[in-house]
C-alpha atoms as a PDB file:
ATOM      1  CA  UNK A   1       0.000   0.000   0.000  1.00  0.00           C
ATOM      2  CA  UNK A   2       1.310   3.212  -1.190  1.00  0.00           C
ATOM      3  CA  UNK A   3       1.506   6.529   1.268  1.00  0.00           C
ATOM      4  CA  UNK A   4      -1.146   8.066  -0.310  1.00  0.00           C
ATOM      5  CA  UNK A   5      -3.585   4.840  -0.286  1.00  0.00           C
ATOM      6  CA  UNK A   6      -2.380   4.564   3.718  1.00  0.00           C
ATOM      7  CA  UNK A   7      -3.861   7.798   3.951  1.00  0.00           C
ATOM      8  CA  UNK A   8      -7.094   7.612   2.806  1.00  0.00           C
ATOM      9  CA  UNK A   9      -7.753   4.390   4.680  1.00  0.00           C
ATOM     10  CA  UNK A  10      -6.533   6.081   7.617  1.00  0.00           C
ATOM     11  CA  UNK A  11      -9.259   9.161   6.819  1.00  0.00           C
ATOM     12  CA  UNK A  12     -11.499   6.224   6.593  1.00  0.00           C
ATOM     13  CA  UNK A  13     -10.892   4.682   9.687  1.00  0.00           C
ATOM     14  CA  UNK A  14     -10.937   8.120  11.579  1.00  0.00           C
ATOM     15  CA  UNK A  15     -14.409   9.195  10.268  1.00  0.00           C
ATOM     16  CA  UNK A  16     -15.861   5.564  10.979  1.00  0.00           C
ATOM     17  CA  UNK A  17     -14.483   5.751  14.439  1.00  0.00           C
ATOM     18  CA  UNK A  18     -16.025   9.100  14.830  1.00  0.00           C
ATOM     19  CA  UNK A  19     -19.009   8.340  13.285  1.00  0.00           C
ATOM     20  CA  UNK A  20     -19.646   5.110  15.415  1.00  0.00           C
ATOM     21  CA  UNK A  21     -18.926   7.061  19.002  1.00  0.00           C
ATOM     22  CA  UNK A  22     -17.674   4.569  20.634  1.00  0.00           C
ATOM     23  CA  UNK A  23     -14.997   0.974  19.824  1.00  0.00           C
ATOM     24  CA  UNK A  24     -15.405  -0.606  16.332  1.00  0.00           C
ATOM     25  CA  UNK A  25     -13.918  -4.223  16.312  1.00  0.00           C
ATOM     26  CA  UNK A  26     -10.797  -4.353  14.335  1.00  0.00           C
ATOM     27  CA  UNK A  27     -13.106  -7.194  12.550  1.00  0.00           C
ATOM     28  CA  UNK A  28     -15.639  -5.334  11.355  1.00  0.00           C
ATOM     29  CA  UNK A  29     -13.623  -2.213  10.602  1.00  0.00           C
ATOM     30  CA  UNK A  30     -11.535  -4.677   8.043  1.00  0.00           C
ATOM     31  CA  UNK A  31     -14.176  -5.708   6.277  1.00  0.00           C
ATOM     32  CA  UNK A  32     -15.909  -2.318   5.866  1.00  0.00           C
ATOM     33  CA  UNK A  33     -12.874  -1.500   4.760  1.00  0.00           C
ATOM     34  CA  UNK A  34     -11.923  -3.964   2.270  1.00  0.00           C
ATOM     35  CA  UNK A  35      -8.416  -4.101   4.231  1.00  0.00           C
ATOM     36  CA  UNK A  36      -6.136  -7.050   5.622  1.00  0.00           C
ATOM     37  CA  UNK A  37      -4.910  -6.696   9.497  1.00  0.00           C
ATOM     38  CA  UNK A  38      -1.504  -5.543   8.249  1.00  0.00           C
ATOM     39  CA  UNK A  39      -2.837  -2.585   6.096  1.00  0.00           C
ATOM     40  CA  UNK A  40      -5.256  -1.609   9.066  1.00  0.00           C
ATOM     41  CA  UNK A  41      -1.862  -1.346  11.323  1.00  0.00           C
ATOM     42  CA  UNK A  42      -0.387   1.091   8.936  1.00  0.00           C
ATOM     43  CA  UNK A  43      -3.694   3.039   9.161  1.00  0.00           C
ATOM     44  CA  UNK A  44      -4.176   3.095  12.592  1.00  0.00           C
ATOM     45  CA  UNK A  45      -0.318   3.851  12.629  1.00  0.00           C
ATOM     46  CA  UNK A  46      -0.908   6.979  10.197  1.00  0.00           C
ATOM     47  CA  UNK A  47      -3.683   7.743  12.102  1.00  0.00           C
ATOM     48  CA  UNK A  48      -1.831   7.904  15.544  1.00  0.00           C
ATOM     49  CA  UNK A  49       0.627  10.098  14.214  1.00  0.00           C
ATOM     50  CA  UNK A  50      -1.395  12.791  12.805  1.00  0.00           C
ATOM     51  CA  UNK A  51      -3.885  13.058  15.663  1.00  0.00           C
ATOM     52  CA  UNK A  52      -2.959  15.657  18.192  1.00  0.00           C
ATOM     53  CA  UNK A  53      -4.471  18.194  21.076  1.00  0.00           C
ATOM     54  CA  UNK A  54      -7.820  16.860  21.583  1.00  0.00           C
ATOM     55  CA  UNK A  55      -8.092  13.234  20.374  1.00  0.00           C
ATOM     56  CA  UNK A  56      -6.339  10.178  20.433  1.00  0.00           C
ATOM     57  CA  UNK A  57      -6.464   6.826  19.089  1.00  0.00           C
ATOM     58  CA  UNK A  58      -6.785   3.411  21.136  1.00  0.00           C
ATOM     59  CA  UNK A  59      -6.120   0.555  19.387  1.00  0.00           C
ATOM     60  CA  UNK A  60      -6.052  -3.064  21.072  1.00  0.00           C
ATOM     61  CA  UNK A  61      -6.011  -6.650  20.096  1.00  0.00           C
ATOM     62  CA  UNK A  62     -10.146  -6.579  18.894  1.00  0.00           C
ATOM     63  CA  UNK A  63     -10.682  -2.929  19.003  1.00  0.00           C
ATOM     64  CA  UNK A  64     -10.266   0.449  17.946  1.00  0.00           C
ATOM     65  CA  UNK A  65     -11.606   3.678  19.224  1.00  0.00           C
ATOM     66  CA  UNK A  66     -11.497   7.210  18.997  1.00  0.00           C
ATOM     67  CA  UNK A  67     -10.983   9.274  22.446  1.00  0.00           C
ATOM     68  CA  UNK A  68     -10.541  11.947  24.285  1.00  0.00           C
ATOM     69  CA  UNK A  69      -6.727  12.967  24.800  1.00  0.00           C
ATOM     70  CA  UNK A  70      -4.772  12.922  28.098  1.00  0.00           C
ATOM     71  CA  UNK A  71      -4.000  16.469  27.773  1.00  0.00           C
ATOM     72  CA  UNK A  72      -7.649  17.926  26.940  1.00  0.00           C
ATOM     73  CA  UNK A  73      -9.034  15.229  29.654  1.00  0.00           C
ATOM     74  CA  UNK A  74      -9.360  17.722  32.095  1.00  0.00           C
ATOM     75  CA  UNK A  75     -11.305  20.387  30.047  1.00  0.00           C
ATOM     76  CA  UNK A  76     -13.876  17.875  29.238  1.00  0.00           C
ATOM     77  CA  UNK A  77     -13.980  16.592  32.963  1.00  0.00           C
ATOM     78  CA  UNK A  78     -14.373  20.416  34.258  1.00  0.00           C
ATOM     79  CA  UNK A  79     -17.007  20.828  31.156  1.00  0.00           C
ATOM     80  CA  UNK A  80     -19.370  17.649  31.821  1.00  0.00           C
ATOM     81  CA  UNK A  81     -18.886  18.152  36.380  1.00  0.00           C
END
């Protein structure tokens, strides 16, 4: 998979995840996706590295979600007390 194809399944994955509000199995996400595990690990990898300030991604052996960053925690906490 080229750069610019790791992109756009990482845009993918990021408006899925957003769009879902909550963990998408890694499963599911492949196969909406069209993707094979290794491709998806570039993705989420891409996806990682461009995401900063407010979100984050968490990615674990089934799952992937978006959430809320360590460092704009707090604001939201204060926000939703």
């Amino acid at each position: 998979m080229d750069e610019h194809q790791e992109k756009m399944l990482a845009d993918r994955i990021e408006a899925l995840l957003f769009s879902e509000g909550g963990p998408l199995a890694r499963a599911k996400l492949s196969k909406l996706l069209t993707c094979n595990d290794t491709e998806l690990e570039e993705a989420f990898a891409t996806l990682s590295g461009r995401l900063s300030g407010g979100l984050s991604i968490v990615v674990t052996e089934k799952e992937a979600a978006l959430v809320v960053s360590k460092e704009a925690a707090p604001a939201v906490e204060e926000a939703y007390a």
